[in-house]
PDB file of N, CA and C in Angstrom:
ATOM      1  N   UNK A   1       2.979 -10.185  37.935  1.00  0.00           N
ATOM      2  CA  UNK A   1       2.992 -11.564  37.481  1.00  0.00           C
ATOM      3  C   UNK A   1       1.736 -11.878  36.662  1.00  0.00           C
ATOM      4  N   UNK A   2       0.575 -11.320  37.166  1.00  0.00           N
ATOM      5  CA  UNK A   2      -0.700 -11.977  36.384  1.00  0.00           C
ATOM      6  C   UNK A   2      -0.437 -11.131  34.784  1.00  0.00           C
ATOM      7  N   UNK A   3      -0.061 -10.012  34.570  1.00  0.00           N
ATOM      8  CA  UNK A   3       0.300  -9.424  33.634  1.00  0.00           C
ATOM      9  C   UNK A   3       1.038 -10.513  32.720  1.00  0.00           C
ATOM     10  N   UNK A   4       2.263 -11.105  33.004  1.00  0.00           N
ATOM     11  CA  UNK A   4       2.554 -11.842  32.945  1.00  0.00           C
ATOM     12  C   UNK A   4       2.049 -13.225  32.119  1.00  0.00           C
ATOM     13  N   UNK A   5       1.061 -13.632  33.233  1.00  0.00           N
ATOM     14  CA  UNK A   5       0.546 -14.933  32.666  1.00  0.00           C
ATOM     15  C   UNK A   5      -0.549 -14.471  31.314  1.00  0.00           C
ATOM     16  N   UNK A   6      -0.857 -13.268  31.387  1.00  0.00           N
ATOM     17  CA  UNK A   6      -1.406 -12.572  30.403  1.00  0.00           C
ATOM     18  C   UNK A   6      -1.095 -13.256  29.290  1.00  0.00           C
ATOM     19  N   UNK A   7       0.054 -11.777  29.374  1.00  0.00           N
ATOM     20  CA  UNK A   7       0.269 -11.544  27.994  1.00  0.00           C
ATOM     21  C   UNK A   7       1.762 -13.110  27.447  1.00  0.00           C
ATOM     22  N   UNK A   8       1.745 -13.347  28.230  1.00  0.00           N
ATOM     23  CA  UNK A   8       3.232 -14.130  27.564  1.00  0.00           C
ATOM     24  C   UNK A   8       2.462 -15.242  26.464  1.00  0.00           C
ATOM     25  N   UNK A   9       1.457 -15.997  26.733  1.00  0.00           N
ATOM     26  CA  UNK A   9       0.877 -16.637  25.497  1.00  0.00           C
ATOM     27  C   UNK A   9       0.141 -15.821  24.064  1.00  0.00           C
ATOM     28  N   UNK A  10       0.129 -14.621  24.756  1.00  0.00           N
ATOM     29  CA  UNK A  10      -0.160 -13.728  23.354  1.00  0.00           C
ATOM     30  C   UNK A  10       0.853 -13.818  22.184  1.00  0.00           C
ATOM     31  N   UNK A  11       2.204 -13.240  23.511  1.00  0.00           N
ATOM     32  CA  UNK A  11       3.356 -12.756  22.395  1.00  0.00           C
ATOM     33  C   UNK A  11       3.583 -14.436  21.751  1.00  0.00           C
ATOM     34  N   UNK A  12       3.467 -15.400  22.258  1.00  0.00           N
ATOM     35  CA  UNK A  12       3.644 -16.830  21.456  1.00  0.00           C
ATOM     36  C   UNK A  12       2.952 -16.927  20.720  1.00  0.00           C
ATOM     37  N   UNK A  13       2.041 -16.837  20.697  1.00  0.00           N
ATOM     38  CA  UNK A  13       0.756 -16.643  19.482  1.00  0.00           C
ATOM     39  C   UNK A  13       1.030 -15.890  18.362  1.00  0.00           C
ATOM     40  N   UNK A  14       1.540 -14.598  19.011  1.00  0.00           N
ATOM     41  CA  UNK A  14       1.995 -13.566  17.815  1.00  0.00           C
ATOM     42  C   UNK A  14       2.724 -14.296  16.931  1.00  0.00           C
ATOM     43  N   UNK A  15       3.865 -14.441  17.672  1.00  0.00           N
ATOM     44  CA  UNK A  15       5.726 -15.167  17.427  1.00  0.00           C
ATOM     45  C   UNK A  15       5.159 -16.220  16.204  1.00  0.00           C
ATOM     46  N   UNK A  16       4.264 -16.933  16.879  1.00  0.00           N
ATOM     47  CA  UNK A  16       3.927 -18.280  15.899  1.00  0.00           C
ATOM     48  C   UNK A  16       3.496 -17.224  14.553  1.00  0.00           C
ATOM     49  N   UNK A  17       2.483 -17.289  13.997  1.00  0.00           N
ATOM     50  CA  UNK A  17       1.974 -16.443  13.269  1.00  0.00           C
ATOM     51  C   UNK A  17       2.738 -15.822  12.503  1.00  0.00           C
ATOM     52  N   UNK A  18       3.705 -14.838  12.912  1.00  0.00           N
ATOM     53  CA  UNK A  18       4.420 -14.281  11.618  1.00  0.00           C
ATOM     54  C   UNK A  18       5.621 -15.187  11.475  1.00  0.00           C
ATOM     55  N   UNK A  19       6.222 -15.776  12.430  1.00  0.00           N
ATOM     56  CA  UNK A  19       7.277 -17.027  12.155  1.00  0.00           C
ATOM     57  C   UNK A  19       6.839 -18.054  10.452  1.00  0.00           C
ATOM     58  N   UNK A  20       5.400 -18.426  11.220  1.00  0.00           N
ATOM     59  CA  UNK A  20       4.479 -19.228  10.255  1.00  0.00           C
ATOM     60  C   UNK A  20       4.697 -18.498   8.548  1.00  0.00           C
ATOM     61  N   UNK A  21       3.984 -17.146   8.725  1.00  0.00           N
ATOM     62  CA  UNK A  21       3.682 -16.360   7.500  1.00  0.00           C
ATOM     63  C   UNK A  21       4.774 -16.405   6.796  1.00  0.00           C
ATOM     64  N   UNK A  22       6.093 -16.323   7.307  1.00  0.00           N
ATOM     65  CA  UNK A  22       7.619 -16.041   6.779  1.00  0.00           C
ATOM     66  C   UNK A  22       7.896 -17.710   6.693  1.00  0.00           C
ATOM     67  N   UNK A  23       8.048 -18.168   7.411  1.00  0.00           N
ATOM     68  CA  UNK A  23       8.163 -19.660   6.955  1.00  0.00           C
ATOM     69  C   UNK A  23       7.668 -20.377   5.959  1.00  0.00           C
ATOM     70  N   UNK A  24       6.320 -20.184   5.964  1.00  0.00           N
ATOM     71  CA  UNK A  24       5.767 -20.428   4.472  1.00  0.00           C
ATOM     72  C   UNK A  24       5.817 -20.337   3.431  1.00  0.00           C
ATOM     73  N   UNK A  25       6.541 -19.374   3.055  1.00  0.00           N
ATOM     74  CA  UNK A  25       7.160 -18.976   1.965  1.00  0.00           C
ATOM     75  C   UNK A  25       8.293 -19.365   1.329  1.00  0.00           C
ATOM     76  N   UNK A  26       8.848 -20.004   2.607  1.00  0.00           N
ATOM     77  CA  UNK A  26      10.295 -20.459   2.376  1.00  0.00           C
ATOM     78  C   UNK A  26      10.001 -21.908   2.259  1.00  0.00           C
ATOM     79  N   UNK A  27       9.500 -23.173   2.952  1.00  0.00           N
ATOM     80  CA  UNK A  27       9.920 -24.533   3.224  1.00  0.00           C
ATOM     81  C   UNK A  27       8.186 -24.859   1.824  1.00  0.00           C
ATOM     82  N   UNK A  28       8.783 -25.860   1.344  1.00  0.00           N
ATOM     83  CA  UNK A  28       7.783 -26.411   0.352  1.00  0.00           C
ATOM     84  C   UNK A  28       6.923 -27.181   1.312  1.00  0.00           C
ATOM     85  N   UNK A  29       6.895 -27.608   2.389  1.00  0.00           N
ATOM     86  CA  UNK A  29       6.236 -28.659   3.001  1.00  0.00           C
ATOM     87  C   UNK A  29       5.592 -27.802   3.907  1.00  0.00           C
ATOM     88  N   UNK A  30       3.936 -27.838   4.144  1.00  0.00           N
ATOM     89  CA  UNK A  30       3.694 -26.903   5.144  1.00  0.00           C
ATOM     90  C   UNK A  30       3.478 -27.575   6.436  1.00  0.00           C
ATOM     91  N   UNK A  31       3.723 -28.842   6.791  1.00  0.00           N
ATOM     92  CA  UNK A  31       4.109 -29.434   7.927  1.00  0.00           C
ATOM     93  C   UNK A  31       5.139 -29.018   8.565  1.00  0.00           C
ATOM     94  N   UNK A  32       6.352 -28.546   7.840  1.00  0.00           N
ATOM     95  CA  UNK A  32       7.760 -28.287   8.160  1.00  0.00           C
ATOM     96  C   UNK A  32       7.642 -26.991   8.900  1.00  0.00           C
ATOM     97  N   UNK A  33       7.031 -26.082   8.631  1.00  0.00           N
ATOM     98  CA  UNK A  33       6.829 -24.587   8.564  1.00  0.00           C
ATOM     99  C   UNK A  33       6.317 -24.810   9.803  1.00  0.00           C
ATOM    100  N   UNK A  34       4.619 -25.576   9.651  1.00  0.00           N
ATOM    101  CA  UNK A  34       4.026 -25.459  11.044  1.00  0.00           C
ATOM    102  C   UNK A  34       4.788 -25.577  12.247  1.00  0.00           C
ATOM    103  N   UNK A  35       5.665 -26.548  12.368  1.00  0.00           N
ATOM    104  CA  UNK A  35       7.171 -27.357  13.512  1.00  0.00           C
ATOM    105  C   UNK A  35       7.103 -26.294  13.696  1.00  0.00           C
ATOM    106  N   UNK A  36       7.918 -25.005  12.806  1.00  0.00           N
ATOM    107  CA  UNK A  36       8.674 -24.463  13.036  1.00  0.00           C
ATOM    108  C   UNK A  36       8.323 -23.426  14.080  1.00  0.00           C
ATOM    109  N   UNK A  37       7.342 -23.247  13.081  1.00  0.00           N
ATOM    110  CA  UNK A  37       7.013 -21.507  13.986  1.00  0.00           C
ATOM    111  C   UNK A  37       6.169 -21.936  15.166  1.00  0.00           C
ATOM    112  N   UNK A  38       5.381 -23.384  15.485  1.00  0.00           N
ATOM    113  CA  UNK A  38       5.211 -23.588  17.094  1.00  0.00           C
ATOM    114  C   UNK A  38       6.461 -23.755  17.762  1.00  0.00           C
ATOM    115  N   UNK A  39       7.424 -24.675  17.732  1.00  0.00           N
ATOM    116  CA  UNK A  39       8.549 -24.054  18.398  1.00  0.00           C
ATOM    117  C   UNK A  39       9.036 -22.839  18.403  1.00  0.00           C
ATOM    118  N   UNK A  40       8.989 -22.276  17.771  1.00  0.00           N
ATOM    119  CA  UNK A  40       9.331 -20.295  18.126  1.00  0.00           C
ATOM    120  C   UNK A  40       8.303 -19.560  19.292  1.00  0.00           C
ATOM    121  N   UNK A  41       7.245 -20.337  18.995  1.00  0.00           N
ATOM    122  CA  UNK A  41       6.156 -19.869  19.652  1.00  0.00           C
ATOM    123  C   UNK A  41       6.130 -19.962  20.841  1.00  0.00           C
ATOM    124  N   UNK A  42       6.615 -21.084  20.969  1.00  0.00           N
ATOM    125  CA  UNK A  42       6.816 -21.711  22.298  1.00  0.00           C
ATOM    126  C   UNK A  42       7.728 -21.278  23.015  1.00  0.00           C
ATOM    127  N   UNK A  43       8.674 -21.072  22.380  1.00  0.00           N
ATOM    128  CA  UNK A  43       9.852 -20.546  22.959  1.00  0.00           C
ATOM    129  C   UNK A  43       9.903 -19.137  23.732  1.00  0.00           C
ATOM    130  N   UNK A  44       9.105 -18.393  22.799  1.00  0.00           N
ATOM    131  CA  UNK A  44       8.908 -16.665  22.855  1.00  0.00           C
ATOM    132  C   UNK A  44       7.796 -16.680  23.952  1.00  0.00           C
ATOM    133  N   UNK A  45       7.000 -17.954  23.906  1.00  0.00           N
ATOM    134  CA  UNK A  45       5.972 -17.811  25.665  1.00  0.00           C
ATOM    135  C   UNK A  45       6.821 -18.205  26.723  1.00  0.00           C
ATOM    136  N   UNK A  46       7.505 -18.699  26.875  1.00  0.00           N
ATOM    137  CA  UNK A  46       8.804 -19.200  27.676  1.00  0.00           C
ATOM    138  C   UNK A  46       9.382 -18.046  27.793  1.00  0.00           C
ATOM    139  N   UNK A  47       9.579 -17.754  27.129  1.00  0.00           N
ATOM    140  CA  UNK A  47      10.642 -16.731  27.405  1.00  0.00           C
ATOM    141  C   UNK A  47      10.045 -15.801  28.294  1.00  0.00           C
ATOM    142  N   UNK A  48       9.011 -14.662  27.585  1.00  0.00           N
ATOM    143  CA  UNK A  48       8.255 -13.821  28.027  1.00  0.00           C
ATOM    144  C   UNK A  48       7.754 -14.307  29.403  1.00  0.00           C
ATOM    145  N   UNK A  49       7.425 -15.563  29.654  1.00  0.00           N
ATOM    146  CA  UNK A  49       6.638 -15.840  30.870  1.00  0.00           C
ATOM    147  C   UNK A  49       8.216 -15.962  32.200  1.00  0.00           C
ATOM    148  N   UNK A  50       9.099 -16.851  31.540  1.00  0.00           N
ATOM    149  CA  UNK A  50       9.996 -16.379  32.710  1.00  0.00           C
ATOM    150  C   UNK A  50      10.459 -15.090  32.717  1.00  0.00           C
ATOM    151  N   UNK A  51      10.728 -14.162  31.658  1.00  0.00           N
ATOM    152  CA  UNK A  51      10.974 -12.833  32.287  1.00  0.00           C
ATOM    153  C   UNK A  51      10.301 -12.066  33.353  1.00  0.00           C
ATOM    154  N   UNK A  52       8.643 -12.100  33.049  1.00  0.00           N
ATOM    155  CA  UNK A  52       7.577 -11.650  33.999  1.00  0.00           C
ATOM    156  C   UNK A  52       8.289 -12.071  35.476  1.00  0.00           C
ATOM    157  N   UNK A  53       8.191 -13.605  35.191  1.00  0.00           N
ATOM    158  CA  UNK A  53       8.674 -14.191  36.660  1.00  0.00           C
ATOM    159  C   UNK A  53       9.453 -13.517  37.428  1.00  0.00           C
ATOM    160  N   UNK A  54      10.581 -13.251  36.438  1.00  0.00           N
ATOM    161  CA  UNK A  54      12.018 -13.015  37.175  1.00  0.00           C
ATOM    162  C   UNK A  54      11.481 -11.405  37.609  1.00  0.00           C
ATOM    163  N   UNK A  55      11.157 -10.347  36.726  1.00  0.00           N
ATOM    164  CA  UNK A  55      10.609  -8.977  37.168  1.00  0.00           C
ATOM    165  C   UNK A  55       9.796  -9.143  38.488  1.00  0.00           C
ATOM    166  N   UNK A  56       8.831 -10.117  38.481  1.00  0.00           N
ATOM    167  CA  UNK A  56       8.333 -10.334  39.879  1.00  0.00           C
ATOM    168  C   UNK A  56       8.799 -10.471  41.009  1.00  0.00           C
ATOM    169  N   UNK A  57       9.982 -11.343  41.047  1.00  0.00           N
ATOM    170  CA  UNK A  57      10.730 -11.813  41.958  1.00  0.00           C
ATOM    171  C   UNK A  57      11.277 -10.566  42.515  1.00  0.00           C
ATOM    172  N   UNK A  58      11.820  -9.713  41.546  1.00  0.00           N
ATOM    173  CA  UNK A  58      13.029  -9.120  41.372  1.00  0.00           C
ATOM    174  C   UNK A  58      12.759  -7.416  42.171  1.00  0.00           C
ATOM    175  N   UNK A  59      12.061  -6.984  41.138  1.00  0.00           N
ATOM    176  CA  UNK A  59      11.171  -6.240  41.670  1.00  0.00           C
ATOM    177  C   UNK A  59      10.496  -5.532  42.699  1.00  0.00           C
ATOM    178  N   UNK A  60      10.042  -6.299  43.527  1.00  0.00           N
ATOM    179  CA  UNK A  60       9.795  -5.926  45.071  1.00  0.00           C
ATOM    180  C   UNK A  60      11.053  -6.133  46.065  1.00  0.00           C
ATOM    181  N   UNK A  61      11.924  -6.606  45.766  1.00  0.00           N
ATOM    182  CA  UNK A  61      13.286  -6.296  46.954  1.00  0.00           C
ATOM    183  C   UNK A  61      14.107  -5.012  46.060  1.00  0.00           C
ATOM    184  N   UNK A  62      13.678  -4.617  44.706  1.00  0.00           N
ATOM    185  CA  UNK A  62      14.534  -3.500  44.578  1.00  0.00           C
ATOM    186  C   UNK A  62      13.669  -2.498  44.811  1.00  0.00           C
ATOM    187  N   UNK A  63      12.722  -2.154  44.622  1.00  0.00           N
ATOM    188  CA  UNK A  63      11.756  -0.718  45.228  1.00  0.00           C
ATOM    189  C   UNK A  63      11.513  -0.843  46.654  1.00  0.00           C
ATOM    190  N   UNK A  64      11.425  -2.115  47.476  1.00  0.00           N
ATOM    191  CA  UNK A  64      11.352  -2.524  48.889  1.00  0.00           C
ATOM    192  C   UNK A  64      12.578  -1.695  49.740  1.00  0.00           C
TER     193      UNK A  64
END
């Protein structure tokens, strides 16, 4: 789990970032872009952070 709480705001960080880089290119407004790729970002730490979760949970009753 602490692995977990690690890395899951990394990969959002990442996510944002090249979301951003590729977005930018595309939307004329760079307000629009920014939205964008923090919601991706956000999403992809969400994500990553409940997967950890669920591996945690999960995990010790299947090697148990």
């Amino acid at each position: 789990m602490l692995v977990g709480l690690l890395f899951s705001p990394l990969a959002g960080l990442i996510a944002f970032l090249i979301t951003y880089q590729e977005y930018s290119h595309h939307f004329p407004d760079r307000g629009a872009a920014i939205r964008q790729a923090l919601e991706v970002g956000i999403v992809a730490a969400l994500f990553f952070g409940a997967l950890s979760l669920g591996l945690a949970l999960l995990l010790p009753r299947v090697l148990g």
